[in-house]
Protein backbone atom coordinates (compact mmCIF):
# COMPACT_ATOMS: atom_id res chain seq x y z
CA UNK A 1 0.00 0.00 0.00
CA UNK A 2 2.72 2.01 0.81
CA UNK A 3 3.93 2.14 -2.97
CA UNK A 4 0.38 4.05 -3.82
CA UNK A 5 0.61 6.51 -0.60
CA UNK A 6 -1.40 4.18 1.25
CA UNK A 7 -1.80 2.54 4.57
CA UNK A 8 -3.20 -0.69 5.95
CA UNK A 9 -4.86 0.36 8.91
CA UNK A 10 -5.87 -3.00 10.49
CA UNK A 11 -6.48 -6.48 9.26
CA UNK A 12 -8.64 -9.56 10.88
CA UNK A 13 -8.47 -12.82 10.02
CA UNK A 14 -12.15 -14.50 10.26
CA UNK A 15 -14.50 -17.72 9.07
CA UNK A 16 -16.53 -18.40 5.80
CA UNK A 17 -16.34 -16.78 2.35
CA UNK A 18 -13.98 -14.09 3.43
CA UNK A 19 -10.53 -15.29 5.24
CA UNK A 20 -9.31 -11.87 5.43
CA UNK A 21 -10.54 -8.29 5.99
CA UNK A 22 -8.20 -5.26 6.08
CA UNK A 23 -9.13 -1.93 6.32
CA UNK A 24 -6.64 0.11 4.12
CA UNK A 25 -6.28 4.04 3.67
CA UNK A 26 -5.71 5.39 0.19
CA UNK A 27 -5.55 8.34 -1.87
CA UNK A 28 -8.87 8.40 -3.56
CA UNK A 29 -10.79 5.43 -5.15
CA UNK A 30 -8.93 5.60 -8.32
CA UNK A 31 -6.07 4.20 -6.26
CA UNK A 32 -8.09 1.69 -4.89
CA UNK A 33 -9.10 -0.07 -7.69
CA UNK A 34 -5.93 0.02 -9.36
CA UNK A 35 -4.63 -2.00 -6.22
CA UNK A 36 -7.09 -4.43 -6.68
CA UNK A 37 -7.19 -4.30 -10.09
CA UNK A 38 -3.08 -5.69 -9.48
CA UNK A 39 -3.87 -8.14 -6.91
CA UNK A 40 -6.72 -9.62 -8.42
CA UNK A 41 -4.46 -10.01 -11.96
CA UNK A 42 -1.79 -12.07 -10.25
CA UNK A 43 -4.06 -15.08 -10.18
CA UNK A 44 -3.23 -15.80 -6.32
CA UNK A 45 -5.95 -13.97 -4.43
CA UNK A 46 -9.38 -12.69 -5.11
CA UNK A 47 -10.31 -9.20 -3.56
CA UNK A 48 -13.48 -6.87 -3.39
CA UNK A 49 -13.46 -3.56 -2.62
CA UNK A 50 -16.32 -1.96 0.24
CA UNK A 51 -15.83 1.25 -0.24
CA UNK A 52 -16.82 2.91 3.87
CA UNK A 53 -17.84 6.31 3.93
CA UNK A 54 -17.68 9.21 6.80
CA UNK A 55 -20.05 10.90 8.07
CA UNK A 56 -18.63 14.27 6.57
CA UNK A 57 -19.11 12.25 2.98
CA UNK A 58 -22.70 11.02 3.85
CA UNK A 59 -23.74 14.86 4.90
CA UNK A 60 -21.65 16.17 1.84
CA UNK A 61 -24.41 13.75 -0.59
CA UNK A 62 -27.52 14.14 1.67
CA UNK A 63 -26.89 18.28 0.74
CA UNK A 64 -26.61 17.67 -3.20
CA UNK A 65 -29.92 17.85 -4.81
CA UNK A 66 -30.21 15.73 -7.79
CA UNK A 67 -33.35 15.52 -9.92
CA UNK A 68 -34.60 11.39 -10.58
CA UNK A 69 -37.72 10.68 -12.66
CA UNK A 70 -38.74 7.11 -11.95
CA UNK A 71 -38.96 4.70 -15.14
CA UNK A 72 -42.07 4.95 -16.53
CA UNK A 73 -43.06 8.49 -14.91
């Protein structure tokens, strides 16, 4: 991560689907995907990318106002 300007931040080991989940700090989402995009191309491991947002980002999208016209409106 560091060679992006990134961090992990923690990572937990757990049961099921997932083995691993680590919580990583990057640049923007660009960055993101282009990690995984790597990863994912080696063959090895498979990852997916949850994208968690702030509360700062939720309040930032609850004050946009977009327009939406249902399907068939």
């Amino acid at each position: 991560m560091s060679s992006v300007g990134g961090t992990i931040e923690c990572m937990y080991f757990a049961f099921g689907d997932t083995d691993i989940y680590a919580i990583c700090e990057l640049p923007d989402s660009s960055t993101a995907v282009a990690v995984s995009l790597l990863i994912n191309s080696s063959g090895s491991v498979e990852i997916s990318l949850t994208p968690l947002l702030t509360t700062e980002d939720i309040d930032a999208a609850a004050a946009k106002n977009p327009s939406y016209r249902p399907p068939g409106a």
